[in-house]
N, C-alpha and C. Protein backbone atom coordinates (compact mmCIF):
# COMPACT_ATOMS: atom_id res chain seq x y z
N UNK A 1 13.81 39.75 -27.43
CA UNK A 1 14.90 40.00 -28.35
C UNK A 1 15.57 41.31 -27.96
N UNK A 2 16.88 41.80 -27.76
CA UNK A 2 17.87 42.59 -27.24
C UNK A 2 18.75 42.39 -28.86
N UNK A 3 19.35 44.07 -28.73
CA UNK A 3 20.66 44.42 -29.42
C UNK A 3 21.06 45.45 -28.39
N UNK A 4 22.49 45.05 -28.53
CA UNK A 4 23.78 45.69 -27.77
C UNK A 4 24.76 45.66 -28.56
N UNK A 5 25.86 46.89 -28.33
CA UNK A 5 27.05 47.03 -29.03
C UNK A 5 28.13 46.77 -28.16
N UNK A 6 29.01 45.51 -28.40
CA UNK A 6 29.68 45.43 -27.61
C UNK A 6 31.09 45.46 -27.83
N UNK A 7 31.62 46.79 -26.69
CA UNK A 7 32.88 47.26 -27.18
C UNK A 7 33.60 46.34 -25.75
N UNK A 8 34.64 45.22 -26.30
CA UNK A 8 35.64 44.68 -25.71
C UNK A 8 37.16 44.36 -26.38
N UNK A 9 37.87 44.67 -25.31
CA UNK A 9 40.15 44.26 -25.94
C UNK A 9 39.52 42.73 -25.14
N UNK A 10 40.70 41.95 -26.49
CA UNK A 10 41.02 40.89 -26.07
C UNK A 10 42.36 40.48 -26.14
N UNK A 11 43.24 39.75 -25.33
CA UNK A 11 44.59 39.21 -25.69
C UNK A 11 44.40 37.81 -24.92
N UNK A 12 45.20 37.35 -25.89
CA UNK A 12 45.81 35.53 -25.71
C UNK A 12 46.72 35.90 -24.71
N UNK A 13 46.19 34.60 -23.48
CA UNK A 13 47.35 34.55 -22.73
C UNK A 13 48.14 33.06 -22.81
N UNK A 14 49.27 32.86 -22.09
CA UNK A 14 49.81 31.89 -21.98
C UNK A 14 49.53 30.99 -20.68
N UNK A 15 49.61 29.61 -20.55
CA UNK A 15 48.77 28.74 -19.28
C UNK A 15 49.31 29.81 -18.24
N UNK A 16 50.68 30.00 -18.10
CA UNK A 16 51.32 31.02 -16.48
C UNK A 16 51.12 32.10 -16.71
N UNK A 17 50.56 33.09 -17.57
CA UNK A 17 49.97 34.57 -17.81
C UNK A 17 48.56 34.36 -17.13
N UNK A 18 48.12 33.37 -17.42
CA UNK A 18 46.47 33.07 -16.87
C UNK A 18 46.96 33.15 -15.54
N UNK A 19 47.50 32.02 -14.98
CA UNK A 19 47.72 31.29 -13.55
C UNK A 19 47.93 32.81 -12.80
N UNK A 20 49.65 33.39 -13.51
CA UNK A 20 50.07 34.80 -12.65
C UNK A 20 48.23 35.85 -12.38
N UNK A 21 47.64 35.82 -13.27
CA UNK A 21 46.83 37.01 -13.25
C UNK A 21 45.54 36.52 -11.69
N UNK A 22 45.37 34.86 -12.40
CA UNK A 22 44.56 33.96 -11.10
C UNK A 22 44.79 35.03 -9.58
N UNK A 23 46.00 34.50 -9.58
CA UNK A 23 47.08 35.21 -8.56
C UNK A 23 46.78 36.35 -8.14
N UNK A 24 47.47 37.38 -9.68
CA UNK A 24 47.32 38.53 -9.05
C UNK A 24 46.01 39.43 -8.44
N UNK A 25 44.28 38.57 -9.19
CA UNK A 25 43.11 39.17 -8.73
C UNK A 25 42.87 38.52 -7.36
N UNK A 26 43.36 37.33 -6.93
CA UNK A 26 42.85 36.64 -5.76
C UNK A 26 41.62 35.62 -6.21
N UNK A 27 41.91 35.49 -7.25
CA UNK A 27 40.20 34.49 -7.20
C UNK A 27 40.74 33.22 -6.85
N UNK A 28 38.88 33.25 -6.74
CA UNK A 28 39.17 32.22 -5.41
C UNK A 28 38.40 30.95 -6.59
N UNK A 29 38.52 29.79 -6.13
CA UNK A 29 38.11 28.35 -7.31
C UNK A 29 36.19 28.49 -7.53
N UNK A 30 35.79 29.04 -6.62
CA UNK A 30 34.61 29.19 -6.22
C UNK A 30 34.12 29.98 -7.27
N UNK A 31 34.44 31.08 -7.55
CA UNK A 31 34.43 32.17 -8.32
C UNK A 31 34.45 32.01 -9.70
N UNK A 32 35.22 30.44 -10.41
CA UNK A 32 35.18 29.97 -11.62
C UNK A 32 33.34 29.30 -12.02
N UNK A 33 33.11 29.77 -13.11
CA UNK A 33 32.03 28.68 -13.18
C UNK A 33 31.99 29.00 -15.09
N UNK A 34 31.47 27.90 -15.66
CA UNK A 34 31.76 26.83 -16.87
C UNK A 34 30.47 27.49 -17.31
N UNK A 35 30.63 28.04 -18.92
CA UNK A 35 29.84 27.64 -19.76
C UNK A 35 29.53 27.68 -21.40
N UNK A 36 29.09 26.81 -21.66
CA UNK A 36 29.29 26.06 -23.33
C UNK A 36 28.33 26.63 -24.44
N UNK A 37 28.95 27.03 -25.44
CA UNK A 37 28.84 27.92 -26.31
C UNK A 37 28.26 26.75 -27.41
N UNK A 38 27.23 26.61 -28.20
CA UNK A 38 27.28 25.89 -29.33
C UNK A 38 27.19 26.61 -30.61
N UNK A 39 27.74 26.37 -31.50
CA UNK A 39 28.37 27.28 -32.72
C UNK A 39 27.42 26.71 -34.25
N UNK A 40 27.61 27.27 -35.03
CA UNK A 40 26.08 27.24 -36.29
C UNK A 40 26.89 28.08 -37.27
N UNK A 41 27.13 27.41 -38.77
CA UNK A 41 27.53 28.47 -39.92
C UNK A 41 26.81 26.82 -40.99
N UNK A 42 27.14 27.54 -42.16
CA UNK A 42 26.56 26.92 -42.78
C UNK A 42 27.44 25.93 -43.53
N UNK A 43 27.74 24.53 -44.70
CA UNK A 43 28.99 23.89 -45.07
C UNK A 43 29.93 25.18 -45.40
N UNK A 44 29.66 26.03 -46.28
CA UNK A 44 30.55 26.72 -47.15
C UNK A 44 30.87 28.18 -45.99
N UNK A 45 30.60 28.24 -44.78
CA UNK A 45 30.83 28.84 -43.77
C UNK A 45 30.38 30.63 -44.56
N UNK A 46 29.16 30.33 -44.99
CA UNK A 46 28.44 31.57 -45.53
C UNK A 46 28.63 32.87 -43.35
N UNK A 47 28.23 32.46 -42.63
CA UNK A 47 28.30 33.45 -41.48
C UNK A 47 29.70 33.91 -40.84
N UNK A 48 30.71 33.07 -41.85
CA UNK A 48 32.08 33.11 -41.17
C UNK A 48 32.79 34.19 -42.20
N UNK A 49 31.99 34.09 -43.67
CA UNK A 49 32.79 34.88 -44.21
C UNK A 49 31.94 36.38 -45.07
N UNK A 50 30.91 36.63 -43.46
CA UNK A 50 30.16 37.67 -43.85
C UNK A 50 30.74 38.44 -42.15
N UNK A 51 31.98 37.96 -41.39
CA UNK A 51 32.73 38.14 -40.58
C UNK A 51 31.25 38.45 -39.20
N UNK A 52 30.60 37.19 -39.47
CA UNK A 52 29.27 37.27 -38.17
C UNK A 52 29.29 36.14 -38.00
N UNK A 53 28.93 35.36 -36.69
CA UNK A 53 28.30 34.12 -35.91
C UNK A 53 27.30 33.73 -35.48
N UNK A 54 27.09 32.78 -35.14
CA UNK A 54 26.00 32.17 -34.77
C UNK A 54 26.15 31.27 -33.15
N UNK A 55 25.64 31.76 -32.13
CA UNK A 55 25.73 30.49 -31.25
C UNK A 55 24.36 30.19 -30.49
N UNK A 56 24.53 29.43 -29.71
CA UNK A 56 23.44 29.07 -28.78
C UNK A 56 24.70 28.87 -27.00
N UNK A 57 24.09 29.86 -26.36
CA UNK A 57 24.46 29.70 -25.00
C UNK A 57 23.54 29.38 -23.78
N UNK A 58 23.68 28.66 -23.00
CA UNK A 58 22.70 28.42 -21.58
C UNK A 58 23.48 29.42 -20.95
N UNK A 59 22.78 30.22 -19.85
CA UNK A 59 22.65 30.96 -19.04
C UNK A 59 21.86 30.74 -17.59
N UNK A 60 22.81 29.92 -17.10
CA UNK A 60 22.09 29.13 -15.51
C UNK A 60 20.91 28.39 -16.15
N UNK A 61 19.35 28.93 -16.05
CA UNK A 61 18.44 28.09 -16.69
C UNK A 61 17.54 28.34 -17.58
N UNK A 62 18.54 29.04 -18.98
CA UNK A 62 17.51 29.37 -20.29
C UNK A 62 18.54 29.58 -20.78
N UNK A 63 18.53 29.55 -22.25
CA UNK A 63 19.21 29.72 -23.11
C UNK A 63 18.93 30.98 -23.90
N UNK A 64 20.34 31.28 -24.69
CA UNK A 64 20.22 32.12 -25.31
C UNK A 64 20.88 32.31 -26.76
N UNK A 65 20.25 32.69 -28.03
CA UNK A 65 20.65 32.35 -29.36
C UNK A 65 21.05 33.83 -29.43
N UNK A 66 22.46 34.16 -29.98
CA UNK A 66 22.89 35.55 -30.56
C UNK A 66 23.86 35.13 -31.52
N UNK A 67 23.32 36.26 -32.93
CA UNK A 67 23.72 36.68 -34.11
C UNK A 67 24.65 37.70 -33.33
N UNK A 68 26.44 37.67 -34.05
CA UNK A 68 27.26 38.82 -34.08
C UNK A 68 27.35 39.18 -34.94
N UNK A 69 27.30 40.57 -35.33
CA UNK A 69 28.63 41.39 -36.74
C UNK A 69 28.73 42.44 -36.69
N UNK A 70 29.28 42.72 -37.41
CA UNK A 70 30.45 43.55 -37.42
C UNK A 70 29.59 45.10 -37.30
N UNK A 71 30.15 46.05 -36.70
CA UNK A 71 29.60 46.90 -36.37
C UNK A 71 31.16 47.99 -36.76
N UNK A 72 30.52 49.50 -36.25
CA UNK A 72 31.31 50.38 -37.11
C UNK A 72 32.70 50.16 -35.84
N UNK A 73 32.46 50.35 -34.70
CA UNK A 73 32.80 50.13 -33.52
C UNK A 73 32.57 48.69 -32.73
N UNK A 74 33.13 47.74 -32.43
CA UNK A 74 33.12 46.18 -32.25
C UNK A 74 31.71 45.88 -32.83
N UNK A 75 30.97 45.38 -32.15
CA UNK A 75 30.36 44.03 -32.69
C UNK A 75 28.70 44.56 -32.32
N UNK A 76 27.99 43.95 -33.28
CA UNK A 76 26.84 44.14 -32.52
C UNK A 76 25.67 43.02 -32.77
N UNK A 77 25.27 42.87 -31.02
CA UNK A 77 24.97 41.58 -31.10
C UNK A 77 23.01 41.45 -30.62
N UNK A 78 22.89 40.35 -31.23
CA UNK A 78 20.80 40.39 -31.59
C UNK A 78 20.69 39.13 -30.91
N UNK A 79 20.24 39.42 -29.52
CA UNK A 79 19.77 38.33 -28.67
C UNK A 79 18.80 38.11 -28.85
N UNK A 80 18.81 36.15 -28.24
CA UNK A 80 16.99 35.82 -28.95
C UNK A 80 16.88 34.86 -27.79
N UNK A 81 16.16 34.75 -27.06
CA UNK A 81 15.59 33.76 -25.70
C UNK A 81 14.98 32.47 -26.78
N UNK A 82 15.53 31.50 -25.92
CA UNK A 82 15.12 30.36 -26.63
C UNK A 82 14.82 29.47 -25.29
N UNK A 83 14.08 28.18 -25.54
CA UNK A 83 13.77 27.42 -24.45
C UNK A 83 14.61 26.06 -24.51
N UNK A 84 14.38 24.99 -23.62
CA UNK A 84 15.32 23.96 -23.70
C UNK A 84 15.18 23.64 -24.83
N UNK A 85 13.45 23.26 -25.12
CA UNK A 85 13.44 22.42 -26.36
C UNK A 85 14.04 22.88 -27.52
N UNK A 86 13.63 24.04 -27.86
CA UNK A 86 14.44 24.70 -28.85
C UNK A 86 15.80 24.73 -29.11
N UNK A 87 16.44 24.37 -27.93
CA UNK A 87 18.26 24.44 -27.93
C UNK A 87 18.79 23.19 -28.56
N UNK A 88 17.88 22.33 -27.89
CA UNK A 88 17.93 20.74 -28.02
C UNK A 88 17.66 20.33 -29.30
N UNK A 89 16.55 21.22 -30.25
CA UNK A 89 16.19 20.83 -31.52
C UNK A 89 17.68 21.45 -32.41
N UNK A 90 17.68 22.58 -32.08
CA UNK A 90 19.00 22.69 -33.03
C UNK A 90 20.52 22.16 -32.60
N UNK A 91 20.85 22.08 -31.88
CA UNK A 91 21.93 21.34 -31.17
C UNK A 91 21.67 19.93 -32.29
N UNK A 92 20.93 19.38 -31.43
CA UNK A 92 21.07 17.67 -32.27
C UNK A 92 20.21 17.45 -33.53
N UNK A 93 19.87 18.66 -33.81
CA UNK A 93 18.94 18.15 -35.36
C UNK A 93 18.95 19.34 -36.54
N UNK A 94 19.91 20.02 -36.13
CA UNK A 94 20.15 21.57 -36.34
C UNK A 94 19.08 21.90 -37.48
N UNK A 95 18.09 21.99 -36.25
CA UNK A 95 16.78 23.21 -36.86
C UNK A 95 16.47 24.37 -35.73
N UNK A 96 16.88 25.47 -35.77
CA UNK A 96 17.14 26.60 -35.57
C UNK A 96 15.39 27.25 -35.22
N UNK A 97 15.48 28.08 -34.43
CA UNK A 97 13.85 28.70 -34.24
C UNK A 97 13.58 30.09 -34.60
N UNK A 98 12.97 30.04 -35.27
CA UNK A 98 12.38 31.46 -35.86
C UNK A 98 12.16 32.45 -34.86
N UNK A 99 12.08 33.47 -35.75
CA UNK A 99 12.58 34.84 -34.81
C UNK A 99 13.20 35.79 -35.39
N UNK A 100 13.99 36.83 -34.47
CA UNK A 100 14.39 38.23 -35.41
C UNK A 100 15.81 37.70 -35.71
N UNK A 101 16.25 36.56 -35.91
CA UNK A 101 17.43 36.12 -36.05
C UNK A 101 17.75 35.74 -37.57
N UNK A 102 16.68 34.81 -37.83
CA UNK A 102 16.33 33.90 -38.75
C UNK A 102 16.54 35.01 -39.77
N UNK A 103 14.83 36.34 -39.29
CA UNK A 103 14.57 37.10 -40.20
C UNK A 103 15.92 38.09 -40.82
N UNK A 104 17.31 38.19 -39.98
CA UNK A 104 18.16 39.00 -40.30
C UNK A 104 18.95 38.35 -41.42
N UNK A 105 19.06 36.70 -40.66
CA UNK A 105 19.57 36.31 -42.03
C UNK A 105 19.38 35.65 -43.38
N UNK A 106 17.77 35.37 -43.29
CA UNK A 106 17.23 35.60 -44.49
C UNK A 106 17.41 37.35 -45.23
N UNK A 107 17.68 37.89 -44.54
CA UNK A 107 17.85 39.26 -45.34
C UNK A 107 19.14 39.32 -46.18
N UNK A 108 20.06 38.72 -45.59
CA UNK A 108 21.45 38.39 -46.06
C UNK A 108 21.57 37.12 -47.13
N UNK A 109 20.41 36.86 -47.37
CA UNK A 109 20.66 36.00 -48.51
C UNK A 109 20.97 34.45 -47.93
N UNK A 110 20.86 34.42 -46.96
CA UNK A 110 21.40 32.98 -45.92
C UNK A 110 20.12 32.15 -45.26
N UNK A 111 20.21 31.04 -46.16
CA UNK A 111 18.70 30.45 -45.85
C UNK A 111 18.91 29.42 -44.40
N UNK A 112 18.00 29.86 -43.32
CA UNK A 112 18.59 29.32 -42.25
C UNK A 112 18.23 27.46 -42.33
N UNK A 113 17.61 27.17 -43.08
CA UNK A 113 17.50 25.54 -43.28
C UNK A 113 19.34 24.92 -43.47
N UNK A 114 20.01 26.14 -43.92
CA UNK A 114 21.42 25.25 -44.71
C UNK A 114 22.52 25.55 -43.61
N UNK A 115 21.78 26.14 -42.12
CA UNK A 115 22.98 26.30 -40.59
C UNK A 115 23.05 24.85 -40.43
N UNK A 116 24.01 24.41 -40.12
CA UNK A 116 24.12 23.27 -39.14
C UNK A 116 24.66 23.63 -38.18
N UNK A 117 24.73 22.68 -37.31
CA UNK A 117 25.64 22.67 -35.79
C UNK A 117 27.19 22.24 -36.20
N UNK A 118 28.00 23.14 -35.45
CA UNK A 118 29.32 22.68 -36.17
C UNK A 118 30.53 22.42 -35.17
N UNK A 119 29.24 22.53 -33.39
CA UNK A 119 30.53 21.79 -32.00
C UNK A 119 30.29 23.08 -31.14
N UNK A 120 30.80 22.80 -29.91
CA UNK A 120 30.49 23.19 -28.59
C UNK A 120 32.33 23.88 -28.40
N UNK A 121 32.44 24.68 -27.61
CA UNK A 121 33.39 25.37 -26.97
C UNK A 121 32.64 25.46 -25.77
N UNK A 122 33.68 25.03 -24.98
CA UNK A 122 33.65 25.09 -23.35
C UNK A 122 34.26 26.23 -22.46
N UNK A 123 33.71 26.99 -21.70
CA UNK A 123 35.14 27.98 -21.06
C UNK A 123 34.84 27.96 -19.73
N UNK A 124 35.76 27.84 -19.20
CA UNK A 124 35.50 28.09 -17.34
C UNK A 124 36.05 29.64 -17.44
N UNK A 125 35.13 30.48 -16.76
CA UNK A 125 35.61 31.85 -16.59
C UNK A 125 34.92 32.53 -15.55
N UNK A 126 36.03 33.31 -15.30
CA UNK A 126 35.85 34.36 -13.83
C UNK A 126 35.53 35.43 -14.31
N UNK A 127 34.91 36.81 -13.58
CA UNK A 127 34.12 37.78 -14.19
C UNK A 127 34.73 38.78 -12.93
N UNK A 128 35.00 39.99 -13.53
CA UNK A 128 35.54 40.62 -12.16
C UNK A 128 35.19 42.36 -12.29
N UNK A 129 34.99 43.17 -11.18
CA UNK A 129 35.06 44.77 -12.05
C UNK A 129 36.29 45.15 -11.95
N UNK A 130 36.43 45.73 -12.91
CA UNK A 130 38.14 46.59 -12.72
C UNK A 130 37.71 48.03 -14.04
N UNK A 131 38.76 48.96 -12.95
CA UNK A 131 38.27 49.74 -13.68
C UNK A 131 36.80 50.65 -13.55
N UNK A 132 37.18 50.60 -15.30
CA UNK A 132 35.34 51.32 -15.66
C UNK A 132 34.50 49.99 -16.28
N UNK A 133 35.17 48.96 -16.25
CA UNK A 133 34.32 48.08 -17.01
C UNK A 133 34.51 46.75 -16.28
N UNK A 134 34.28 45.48 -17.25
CA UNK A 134 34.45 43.90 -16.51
C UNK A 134 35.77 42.88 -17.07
N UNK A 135 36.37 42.63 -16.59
CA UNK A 135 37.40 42.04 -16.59
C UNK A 135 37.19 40.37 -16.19
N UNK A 136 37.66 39.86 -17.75
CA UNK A 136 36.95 38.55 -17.61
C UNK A 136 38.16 37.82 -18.35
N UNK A 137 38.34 36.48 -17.08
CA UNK A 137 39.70 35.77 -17.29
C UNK A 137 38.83 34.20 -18.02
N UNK A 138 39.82 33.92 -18.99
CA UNK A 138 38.56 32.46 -19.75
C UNK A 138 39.64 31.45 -20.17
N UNK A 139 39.00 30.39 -20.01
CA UNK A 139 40.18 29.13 -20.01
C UNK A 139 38.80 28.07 -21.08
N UNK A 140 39.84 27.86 -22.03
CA UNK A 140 38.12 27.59 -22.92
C UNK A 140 38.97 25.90 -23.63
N UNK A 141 38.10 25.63 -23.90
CA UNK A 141 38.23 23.81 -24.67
C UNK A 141 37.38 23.69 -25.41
N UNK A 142 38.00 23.23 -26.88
CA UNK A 142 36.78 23.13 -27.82
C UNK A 142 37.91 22.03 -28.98
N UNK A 143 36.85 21.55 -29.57
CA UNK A 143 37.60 20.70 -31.40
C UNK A 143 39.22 20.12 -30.80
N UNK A 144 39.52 19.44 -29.73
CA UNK A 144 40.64 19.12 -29.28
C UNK A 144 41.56 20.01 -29.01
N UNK A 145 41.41 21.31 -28.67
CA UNK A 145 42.40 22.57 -28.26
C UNK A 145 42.23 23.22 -27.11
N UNK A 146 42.91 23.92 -26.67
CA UNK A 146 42.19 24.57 -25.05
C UNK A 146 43.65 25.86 -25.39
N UNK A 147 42.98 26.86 -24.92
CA UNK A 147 43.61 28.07 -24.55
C UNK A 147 43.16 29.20 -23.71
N UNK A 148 44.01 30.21 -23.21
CA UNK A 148 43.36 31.38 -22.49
C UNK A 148 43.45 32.64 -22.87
N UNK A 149 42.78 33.02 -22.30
CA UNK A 149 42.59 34.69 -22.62
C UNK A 149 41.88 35.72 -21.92
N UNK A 150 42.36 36.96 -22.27
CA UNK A 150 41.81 37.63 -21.24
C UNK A 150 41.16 38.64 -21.94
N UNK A 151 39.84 38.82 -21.58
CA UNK A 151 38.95 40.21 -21.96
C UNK A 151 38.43 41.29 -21.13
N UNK A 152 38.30 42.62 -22.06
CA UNK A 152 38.21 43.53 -20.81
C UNK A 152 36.48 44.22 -21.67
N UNK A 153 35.56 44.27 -21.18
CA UNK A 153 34.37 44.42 -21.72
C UNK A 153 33.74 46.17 -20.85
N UNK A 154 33.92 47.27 -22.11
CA UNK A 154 33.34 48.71 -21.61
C UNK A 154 32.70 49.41 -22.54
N UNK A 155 32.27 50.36 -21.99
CA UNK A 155 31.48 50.98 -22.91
C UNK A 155 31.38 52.15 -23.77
N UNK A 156 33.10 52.64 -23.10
CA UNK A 156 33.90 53.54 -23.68
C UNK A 156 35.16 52.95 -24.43
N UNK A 157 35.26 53.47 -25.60
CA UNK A 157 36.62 52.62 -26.31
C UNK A 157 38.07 53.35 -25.87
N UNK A 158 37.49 54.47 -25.88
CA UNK A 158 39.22 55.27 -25.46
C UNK A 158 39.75 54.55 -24.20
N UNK A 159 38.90 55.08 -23.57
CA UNK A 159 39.02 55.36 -22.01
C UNK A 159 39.65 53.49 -21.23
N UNK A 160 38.77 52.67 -22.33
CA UNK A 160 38.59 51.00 -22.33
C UNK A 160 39.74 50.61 -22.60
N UNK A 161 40.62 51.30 -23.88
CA UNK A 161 41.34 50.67 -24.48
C UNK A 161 42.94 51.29 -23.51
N UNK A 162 42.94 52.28 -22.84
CA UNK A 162 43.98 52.49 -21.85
C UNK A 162 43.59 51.52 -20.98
N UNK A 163 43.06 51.73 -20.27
CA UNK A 163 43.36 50.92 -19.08
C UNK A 163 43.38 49.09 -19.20
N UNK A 164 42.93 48.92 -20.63
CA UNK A 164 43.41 47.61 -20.84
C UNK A 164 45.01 47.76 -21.09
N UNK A 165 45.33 48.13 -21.93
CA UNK A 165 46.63 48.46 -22.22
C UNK A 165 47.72 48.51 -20.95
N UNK A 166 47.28 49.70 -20.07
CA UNK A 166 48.40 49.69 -18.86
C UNK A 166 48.06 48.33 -17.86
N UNK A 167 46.85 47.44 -18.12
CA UNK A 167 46.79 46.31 -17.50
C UNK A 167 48.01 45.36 -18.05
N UNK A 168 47.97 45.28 -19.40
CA UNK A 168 49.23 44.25 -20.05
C UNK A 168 50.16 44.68 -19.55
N UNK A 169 50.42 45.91 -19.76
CA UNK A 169 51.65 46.05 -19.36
C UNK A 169 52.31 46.70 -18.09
N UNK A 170 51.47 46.57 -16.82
CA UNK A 170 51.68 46.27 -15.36
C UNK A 170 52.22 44.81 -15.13
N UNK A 171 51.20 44.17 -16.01
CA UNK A 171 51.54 42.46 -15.66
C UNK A 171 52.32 41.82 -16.89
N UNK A 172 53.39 42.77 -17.23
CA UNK A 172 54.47 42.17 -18.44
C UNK A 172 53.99 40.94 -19.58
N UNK A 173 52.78 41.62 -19.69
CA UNK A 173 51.86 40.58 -21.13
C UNK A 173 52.04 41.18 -22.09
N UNK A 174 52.40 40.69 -23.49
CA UNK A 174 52.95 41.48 -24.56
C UNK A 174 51.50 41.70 -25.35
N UNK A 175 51.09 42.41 -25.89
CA UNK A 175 49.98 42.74 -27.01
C UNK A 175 49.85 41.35 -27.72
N UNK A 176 48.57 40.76 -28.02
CA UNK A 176 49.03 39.45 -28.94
C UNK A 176 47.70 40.28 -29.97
N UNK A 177 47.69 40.08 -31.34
CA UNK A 177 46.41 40.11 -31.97
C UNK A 177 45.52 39.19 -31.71
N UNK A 178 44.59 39.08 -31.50
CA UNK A 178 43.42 37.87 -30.79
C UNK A 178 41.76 37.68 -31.26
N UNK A 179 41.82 36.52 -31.77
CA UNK A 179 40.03 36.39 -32.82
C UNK A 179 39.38 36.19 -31.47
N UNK A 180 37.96 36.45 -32.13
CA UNK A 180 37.46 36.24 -30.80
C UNK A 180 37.35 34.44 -30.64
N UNK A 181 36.72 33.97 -29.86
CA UNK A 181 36.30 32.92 -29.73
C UNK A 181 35.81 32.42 -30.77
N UNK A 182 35.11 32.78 -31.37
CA UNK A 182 34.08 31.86 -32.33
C UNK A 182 34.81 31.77 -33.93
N UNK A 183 35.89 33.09 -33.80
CA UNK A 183 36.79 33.18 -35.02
C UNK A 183 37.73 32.15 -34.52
N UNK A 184 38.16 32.10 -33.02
CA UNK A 184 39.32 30.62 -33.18
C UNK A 184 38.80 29.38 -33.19
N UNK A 185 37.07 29.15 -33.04
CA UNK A 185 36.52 27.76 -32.77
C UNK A 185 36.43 27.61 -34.76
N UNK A 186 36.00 28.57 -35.25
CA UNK A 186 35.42 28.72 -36.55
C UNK A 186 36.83 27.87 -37.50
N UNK A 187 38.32 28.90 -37.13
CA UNK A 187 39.31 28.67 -37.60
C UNK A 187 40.12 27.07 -37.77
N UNK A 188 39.38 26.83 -36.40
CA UNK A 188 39.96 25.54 -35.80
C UNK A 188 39.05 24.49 -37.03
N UNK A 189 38.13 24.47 -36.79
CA UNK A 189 37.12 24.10 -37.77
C UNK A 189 36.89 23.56 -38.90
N UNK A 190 37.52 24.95 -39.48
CA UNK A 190 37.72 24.94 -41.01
C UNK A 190 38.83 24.29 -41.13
N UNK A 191 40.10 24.39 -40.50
CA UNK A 191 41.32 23.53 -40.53
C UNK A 191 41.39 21.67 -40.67
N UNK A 192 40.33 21.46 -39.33
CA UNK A 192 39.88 20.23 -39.66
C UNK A 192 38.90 19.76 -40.71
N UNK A 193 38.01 20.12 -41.09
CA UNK A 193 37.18 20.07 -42.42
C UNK A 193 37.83 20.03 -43.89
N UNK A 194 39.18 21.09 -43.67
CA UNK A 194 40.38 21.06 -44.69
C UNK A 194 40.65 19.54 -44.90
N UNK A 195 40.81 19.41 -43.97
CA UNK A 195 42.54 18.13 -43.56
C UNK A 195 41.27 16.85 -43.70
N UNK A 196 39.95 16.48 -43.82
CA UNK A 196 39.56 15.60 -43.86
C UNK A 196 39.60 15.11 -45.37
């Protein structure tokens, strides 16, 4: 089990803001590689509106379960190693595995029997250094939607948040406000759950 604070800018790009940037780093197709996020809140989206998440990610060949929230400074996130079986039990039967995860959000009043599984987001993404930090281009598909975006992941916020900044605007990208991922899979979500 790991906690990290993770200070990252994000902005929405557009399909030719992605493509131009493709471009402008040189990556090469090789350099893309895919991977799927599975997402967990509860019906009444108790983890969505305590502004924290839930996912399960594979990582080449193990998985990994992390709790986000909100921290004073971005996010801070409580990694938990999980095995296939375990991914597989909550994925398709959404029963979740005990641990310092469970125990955080039983502290919050959130009984983890009432998480379900609530869908997969897909992203093909490139990972690059720039800078003082990592520069990561993501082309993601999830709940019938697909969009891009670009994140810049450091460990200084000042210092992070310039040189993201003169990145937009070297490459004539306007500022967009931008949820993270799991706030636009979450959003998407709730929209359809609305409309049913």
């Amino acid at each position: 089990m790991t906690e990290n604070l993770e200070i990252e800018f994000k902005n929405m790009l557009t399909k030719q803001e992605y493509e131009k940037l493709l471009h402008t780093f040189r990556v090469d197709e090789k350099q893309i590689f895919t991977q799927e996020n599975h997402y967990f809140d509860t019906p009444e989206f108790a983890l969505k509106n305590l502004e924290s998440a839930l996912r399960i990610r594979r990582k080449k060949d193990h998985f990994e379960m992390t709790l986000k929230q909100p921290a004073s400074i971005g996010l801070l996130e409580t990694n938990q190693l999980i095995n296939e079986d375990e991914a597989a039990e909550a994925i398709h039967f959404g029963r979740l595995p005990s641990g310092k995860i469970k125990n955080i959000l039983e502290e919050k009043g959130i009984s983890f029997t009432a998480i379900q599984y609530f869908g997969s987001l897909v992203t093909k993404r490139v990972e690059m250094k720039y800078e003082i930090g990592l520069l990561v281009l993501d082309h993601s598909l999830y709940l019938n939607k697909e969009d891009y975006e670009l994140e810049y992941e450091v460990k200084d916020y000042q210092t992070g948040k310039d040189a993201f900044i003169k990145l937009l605007q070297d490459n004539r990208i306007p500022e967009r406000k931008t949820m993270n991922k799991i706030r636009r899979f979450y959003q998407e979500k709730y929209v359809q759950s609305s409309s049913n």
